[in-house]
C-alpha atoms as a PDB file:
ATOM      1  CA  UNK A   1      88.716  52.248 119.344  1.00  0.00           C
ATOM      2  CA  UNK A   2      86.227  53.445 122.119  1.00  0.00           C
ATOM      3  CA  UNK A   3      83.235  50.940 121.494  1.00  0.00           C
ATOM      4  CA  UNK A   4      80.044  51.782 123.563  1.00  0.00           C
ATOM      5  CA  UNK A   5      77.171  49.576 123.947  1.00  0.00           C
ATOM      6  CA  UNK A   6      73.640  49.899 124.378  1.00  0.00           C
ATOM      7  CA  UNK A   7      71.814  47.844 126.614  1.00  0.00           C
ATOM      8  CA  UNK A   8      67.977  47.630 127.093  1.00  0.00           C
ATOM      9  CA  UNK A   9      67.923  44.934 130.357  1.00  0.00           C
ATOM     10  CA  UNK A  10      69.859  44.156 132.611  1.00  0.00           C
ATOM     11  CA  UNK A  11      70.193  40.236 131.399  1.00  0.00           C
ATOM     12  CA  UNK A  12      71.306  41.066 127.977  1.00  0.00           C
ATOM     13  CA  UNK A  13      74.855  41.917 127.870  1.00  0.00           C
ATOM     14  CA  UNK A  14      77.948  41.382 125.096  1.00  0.00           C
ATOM     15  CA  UNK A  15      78.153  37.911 125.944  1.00  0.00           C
ATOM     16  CA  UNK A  16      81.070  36.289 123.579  1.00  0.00           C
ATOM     17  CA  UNK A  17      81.663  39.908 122.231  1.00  0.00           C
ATOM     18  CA  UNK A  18      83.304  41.403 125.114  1.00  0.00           C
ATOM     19  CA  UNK A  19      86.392  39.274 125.083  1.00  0.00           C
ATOM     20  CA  UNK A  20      86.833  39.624 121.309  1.00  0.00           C
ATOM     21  CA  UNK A  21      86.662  43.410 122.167  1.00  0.00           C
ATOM     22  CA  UNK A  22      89.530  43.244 125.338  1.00  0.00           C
ATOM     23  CA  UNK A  23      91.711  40.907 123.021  1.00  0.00           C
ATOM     24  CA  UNK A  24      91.301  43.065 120.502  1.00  0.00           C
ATOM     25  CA  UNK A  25      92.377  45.818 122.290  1.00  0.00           C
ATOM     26  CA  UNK A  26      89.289  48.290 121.884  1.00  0.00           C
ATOM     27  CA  UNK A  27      87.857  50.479 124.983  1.00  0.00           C
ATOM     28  CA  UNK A  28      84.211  49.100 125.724  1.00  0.00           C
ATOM     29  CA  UNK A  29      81.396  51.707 127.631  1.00  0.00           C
ATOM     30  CA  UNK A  30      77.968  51.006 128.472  1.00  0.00           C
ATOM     31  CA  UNK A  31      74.926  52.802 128.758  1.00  0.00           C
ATOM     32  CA  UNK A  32      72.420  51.124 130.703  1.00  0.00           C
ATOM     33  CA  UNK A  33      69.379  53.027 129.127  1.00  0.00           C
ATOM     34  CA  UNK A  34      66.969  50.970 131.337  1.00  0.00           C
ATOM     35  CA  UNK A  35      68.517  52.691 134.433  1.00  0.00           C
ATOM     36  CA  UNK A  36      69.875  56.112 133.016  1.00  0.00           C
ATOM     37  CA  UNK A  37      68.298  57.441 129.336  1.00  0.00           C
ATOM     38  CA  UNK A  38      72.225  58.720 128.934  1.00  0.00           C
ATOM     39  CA  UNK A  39      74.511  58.220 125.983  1.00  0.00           C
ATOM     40  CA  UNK A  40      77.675  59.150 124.934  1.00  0.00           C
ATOM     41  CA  UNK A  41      78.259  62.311 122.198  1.00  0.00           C
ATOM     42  CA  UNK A  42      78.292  60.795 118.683  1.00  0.00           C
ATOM     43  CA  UNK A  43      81.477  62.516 118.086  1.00  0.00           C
ATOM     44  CA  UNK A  44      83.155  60.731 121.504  1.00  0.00           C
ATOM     45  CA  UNK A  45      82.634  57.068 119.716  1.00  0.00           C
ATOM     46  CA  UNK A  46      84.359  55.483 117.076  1.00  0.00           C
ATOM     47  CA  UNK A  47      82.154  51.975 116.981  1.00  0.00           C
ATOM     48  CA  UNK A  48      78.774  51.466 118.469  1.00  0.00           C
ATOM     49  CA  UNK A  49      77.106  48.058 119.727  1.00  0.00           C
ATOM     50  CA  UNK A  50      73.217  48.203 120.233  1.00  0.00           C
ATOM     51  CA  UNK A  51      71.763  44.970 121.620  1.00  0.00           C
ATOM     52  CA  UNK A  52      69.026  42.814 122.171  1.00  0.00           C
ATOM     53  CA  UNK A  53      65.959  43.212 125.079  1.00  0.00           C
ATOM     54  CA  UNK A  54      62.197  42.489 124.995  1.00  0.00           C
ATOM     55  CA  UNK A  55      60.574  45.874 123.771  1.00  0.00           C
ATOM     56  CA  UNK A  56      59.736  46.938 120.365  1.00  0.00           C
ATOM     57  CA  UNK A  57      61.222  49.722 118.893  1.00  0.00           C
ATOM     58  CA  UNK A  58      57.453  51.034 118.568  1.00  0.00           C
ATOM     59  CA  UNK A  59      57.122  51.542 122.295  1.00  0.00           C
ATOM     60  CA  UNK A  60      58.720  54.879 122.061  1.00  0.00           C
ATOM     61  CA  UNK A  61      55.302  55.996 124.598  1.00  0.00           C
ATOM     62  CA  UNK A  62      56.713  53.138 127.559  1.00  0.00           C
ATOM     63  CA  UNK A  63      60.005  53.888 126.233  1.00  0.00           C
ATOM     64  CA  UNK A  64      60.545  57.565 125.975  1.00  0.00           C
ATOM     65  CA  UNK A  65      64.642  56.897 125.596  1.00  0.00           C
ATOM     66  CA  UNK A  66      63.732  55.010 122.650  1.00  0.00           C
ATOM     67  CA  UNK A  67      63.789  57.779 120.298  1.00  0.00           C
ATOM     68  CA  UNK A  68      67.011  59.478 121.521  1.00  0.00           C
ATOM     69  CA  UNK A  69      68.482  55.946 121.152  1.00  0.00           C
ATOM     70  CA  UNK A  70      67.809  56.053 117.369  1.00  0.00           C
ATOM     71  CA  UNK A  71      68.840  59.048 116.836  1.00  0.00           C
ATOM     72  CA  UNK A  72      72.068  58.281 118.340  1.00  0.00           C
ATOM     73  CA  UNK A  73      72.408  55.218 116.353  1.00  0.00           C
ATOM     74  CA  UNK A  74      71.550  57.226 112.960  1.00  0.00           C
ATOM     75  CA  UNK A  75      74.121  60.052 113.869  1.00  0.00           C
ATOM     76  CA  UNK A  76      76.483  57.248 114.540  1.00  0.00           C
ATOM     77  CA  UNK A  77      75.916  56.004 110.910  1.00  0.00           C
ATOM     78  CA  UNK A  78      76.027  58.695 109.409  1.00  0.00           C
ATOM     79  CA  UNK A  79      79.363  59.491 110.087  1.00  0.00           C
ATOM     80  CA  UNK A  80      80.890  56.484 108.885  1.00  0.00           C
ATOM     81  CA  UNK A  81      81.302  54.302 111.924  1.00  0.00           C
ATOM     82  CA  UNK A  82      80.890  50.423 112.392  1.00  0.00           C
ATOM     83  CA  UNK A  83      77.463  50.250 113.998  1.00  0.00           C
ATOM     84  CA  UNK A  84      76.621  46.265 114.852  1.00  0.00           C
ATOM     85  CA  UNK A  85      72.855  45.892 116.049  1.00  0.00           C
ATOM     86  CA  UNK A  86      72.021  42.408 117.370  1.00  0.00           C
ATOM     87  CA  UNK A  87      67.880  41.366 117.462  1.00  0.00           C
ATOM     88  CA  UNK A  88      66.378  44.456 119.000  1.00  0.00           C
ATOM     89  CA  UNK A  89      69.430  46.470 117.939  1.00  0.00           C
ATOM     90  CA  UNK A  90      68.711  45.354 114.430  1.00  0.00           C
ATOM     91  CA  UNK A  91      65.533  46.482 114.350  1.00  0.00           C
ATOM     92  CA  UNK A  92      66.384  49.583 115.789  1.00  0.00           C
ATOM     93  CA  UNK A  93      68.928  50.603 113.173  1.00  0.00           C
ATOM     94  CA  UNK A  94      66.630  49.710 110.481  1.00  0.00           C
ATOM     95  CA  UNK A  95      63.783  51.817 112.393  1.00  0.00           C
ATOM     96  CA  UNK A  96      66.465  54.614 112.978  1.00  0.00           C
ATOM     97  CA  UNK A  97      66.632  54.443 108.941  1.00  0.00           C
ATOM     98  CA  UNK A  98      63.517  54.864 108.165  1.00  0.00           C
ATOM     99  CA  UNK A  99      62.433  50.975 107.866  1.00  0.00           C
ATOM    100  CA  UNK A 100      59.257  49.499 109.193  1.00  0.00           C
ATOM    101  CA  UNK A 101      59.368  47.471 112.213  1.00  0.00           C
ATOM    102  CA  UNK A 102      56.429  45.402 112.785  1.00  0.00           C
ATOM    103  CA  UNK A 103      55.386  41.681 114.215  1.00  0.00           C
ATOM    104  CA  UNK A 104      56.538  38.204 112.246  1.00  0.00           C
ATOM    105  CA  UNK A 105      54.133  35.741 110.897  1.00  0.00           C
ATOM    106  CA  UNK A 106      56.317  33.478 113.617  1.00  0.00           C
ATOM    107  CA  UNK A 107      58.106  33.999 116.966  1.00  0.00           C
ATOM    108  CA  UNK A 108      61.529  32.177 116.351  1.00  0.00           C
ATOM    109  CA  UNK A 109      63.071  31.085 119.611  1.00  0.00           C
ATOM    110  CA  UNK A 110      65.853  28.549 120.202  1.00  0.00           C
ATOM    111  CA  UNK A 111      68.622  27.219 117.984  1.00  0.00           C
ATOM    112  CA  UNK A 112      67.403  27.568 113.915  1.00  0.00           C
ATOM    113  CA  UNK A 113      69.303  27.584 111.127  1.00  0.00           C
ATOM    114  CA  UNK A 114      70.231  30.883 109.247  1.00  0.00           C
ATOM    115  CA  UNK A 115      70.765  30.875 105.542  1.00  0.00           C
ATOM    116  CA  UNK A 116      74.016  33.630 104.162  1.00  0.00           C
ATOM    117  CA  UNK A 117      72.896  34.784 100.492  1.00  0.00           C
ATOM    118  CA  UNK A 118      75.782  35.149  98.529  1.00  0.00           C
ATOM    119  CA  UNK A 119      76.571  38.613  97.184  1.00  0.00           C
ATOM    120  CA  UNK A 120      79.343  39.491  94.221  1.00  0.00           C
ATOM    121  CA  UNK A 121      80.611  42.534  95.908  1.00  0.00           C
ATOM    122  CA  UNK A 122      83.578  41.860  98.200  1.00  0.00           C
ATOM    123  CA  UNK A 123      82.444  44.319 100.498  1.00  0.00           C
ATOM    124  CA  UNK A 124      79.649  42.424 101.576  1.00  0.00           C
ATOM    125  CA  UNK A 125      79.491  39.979 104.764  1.00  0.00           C
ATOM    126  CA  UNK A 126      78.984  36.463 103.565  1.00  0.00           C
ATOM    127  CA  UNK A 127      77.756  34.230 106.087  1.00  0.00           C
ATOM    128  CA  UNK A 128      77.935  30.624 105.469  1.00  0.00           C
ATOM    129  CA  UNK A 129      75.193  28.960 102.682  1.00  0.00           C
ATOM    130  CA  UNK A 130      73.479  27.291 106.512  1.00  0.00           C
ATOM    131  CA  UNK A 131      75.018  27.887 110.171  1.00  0.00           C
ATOM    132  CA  UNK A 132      73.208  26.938 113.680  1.00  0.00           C
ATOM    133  CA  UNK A 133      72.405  30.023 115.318  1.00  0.00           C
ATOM    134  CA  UNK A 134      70.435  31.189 118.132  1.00  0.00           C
ATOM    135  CA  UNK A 135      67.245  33.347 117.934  1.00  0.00           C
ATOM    136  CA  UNK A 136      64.795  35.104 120.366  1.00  0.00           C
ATOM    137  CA  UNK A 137      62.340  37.444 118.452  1.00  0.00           C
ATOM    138  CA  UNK A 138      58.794  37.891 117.513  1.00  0.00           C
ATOM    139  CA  UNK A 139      59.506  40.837 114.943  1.00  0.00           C
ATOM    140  CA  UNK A 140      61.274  41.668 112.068  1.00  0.00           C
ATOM    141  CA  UNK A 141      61.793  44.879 109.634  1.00  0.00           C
ATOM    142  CA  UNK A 142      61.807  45.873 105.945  1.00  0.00           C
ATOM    143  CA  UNK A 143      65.579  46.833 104.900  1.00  0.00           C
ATOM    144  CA  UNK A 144      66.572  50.393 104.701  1.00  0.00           C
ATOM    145  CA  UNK A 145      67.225  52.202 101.845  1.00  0.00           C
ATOM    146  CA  UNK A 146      70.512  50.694 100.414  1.00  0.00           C
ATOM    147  CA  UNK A 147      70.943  48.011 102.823  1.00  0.00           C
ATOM    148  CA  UNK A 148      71.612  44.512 100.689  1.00  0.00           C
ATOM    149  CA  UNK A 149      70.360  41.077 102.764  1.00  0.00           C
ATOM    150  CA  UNK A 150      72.413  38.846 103.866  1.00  0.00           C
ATOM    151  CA  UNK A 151      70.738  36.116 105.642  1.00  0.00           C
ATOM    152  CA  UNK A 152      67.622  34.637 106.051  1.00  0.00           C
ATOM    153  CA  UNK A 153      65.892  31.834 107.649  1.00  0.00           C
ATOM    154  CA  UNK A 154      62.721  29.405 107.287  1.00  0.00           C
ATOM    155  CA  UNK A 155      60.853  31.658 109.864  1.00  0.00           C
ATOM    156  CA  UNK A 156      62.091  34.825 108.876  1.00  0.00           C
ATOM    157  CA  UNK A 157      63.222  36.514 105.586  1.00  0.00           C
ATOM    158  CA  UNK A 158      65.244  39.013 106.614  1.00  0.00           C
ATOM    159  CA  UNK A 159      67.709  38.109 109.246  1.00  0.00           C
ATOM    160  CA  UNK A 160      70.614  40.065 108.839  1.00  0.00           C
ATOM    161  CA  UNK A 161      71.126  43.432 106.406  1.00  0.00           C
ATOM    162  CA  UNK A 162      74.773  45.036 105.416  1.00  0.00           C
ATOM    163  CA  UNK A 163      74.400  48.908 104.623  1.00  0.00           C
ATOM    164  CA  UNK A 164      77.616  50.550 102.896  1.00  0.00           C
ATOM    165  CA  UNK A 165      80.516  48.830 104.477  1.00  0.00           C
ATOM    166  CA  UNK A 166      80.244  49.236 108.146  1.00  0.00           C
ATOM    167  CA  UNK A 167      76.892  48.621 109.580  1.00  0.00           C
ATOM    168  CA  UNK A 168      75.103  45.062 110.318  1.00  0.00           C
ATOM    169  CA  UNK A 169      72.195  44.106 111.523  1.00  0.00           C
ATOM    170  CA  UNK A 170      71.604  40.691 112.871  1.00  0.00           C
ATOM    171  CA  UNK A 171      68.110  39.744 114.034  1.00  0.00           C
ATOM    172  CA  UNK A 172      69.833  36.143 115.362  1.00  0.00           C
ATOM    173  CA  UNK A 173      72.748  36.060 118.245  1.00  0.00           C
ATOM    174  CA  UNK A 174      75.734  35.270 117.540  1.00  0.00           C
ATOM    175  CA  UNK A 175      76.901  36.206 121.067  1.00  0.00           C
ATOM    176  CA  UNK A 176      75.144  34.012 123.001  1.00  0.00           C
ATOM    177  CA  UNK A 177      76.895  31.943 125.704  1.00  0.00           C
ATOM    178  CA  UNK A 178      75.270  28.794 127.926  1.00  0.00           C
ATOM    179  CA  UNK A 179      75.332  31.825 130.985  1.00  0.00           C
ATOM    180  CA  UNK A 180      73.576  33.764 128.381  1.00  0.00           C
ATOM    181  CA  UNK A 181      71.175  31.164 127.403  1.00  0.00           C
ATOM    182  CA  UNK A 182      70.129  30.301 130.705  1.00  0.00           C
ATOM    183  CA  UNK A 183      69.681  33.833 131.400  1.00  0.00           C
ATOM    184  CA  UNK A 184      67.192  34.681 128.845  1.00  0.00           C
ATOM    185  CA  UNK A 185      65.499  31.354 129.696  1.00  0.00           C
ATOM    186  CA  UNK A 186      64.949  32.704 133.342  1.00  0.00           C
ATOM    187  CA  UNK A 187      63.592  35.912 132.319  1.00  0.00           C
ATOM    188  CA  UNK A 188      61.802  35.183 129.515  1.00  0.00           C
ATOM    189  CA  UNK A 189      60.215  31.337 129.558  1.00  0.00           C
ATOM    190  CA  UNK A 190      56.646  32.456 129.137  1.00  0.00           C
ATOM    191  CA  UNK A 191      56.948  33.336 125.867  1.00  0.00           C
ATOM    192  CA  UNK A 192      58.252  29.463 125.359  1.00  0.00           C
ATOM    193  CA  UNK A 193      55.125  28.022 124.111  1.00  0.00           C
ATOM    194  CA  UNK A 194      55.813  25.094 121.622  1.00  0.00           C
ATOM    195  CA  UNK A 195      55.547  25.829 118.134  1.00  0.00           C
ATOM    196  CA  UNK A 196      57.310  25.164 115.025  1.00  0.00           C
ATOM    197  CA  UNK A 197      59.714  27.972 115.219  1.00  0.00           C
ATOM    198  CA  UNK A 198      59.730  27.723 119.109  1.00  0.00           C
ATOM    199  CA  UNK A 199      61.716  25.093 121.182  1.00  0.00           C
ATOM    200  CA  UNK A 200      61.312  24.214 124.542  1.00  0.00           C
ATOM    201  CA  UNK A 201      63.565  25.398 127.806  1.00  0.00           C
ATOM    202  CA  UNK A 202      64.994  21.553 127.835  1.00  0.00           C
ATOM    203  CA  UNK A 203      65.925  21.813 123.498  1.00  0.00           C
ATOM    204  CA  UNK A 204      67.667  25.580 124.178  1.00  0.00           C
ATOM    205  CA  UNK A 205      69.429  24.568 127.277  1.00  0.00           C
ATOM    206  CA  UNK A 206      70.580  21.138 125.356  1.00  0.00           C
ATOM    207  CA  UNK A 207      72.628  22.393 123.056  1.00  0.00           C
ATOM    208  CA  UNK A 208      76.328  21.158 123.122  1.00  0.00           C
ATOM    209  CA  UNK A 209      79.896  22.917 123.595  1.00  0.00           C
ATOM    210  CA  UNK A 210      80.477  23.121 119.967  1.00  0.00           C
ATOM    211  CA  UNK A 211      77.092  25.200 119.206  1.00  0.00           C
ATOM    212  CA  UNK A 212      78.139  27.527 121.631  1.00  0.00           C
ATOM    213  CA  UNK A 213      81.645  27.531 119.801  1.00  0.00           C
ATOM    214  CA  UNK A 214      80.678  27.333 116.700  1.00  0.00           C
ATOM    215  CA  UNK A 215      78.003  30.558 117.555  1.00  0.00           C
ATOM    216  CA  UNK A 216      80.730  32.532 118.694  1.00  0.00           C
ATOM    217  CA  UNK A 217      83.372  31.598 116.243  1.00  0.00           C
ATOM    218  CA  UNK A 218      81.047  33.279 113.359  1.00  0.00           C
ATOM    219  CA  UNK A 219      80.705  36.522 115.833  1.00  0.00           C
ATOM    220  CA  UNK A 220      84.480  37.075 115.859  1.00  0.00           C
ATOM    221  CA  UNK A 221      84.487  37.033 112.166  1.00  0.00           C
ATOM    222  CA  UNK A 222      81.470  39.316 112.630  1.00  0.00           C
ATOM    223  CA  UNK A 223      83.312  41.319 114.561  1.00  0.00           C
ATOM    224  CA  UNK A 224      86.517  41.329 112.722  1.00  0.00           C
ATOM    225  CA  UNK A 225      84.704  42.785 109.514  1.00  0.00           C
ATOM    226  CA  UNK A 226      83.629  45.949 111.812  1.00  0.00           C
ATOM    227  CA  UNK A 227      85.703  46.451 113.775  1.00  0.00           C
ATOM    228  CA  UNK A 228      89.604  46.456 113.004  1.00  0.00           C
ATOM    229  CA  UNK A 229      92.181  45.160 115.886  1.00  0.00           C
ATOM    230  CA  UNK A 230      93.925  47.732 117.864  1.00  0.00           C
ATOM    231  CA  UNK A 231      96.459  49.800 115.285  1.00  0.00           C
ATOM    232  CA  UNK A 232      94.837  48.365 112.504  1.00  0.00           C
ATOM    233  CA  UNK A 233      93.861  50.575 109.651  1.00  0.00           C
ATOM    234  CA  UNK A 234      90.753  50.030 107.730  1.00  0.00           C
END
């Protein structure tokens, strides 16, 4: 599968996802959209990735690229594709949608737990009942039409949607590696101002090999659900 990403700065990339990709034999792309406002025809992709960055999907007037970028995404969708959106990629899709996107009663930042709600249909994701995971946001959506929740957390009702049987949105990362960490540390410590739902630089650079494991473990499986292995059908 030829799997594009979207990325919105430079020090948010795939993290743990691009070696799941290359193992699983898929054909990554990337389109910078903070250097070049360029994307690939809908028709030329057979997955799509949208990640995480520091905007909101509102700032379409900063951000002129924003509103190609949802279009993209929605044409994407549309046809029947496995779309995964991770934090501001979340938010996008559900924007993209149709869905409000506006500011959380809390800014969640460091390593919370998430909460999977179970769901009878097999087709939907099930997380597990409470998993470790890493956050970084200050906003959060309504679901789009037809989407079903998945996860939630103390800070945050609506962590992760499913809609139909290949799109995801994840407002936690899953992807996150210690280089990863660190990195969004660097660029983005001055939003680390203690509160409940907001560790320090010491608490999110603390946390152990298995978190990090045990993070990226759940993406595979994430990843797995979307996006078949190489000669795979679905």
């Amino acid at each position: 599968m030829h799997i594009p990403y979207l990325q919105h700065v430079p020090f948010e990339g795939l993290g743990s996802i691009e070696p799941w990709l290359d193992s699983a034999g898929h054909r990554i792309s990337c389109s910078r959209l903070y250097a070049s406002p360029d994307m690939p025809h809908p028709e030329s992709v057979e997955g799509l990735i949208i990640m995480g960055g520091p905007m909101s999907v509102n700032d379409e007037a900063e951000y002129p690229w924003l509103s190609a970028e949802k279009r993209f995404a929605r044409d994407v969708i549309e046809a029947g594709k496995p779309v995964l959106g991770v934090c501001l990629g979340a938010q996008l899709i559900a924007s993209a949608l149709g869905a409000r996107v506006y500011r959380n009663a809390e800014k969640e930042i460091g390593w919370f737990p998430v909460e999977g709600l179970a769901s009878e249909d097999p087709a939907v994701y099930r997380f597990p009942p409470s998993a470790l995971a890493f956050h970084w946001h200050g906003e959060t959506f309504d679901l789009p039409v037809g989407a079903s929740r998945i996860a939630r957390s103390a800070a945050c009702e609506n962590q992760a949607f499913q809609l139909g049987s290949t799109t995801l949105g994840l407002q936690f990362h899953l992807e996150t590696t210690r280089a990863s960490a660190r990195s969004l540390v660097e660029h983005c410590r001055d939003e680390l101002r203690c509160s409940a739902f907001i560790q320090s630089e010491e608490a999110i650079l603390s946390a152990g090999d298995e978190d990090y494991a045990a993070l990226n473990r759940e993406m595979a499986r994430v990843l797995a659900f979307l996006f078949p292995l190489a000669g795979a059908r679905r």
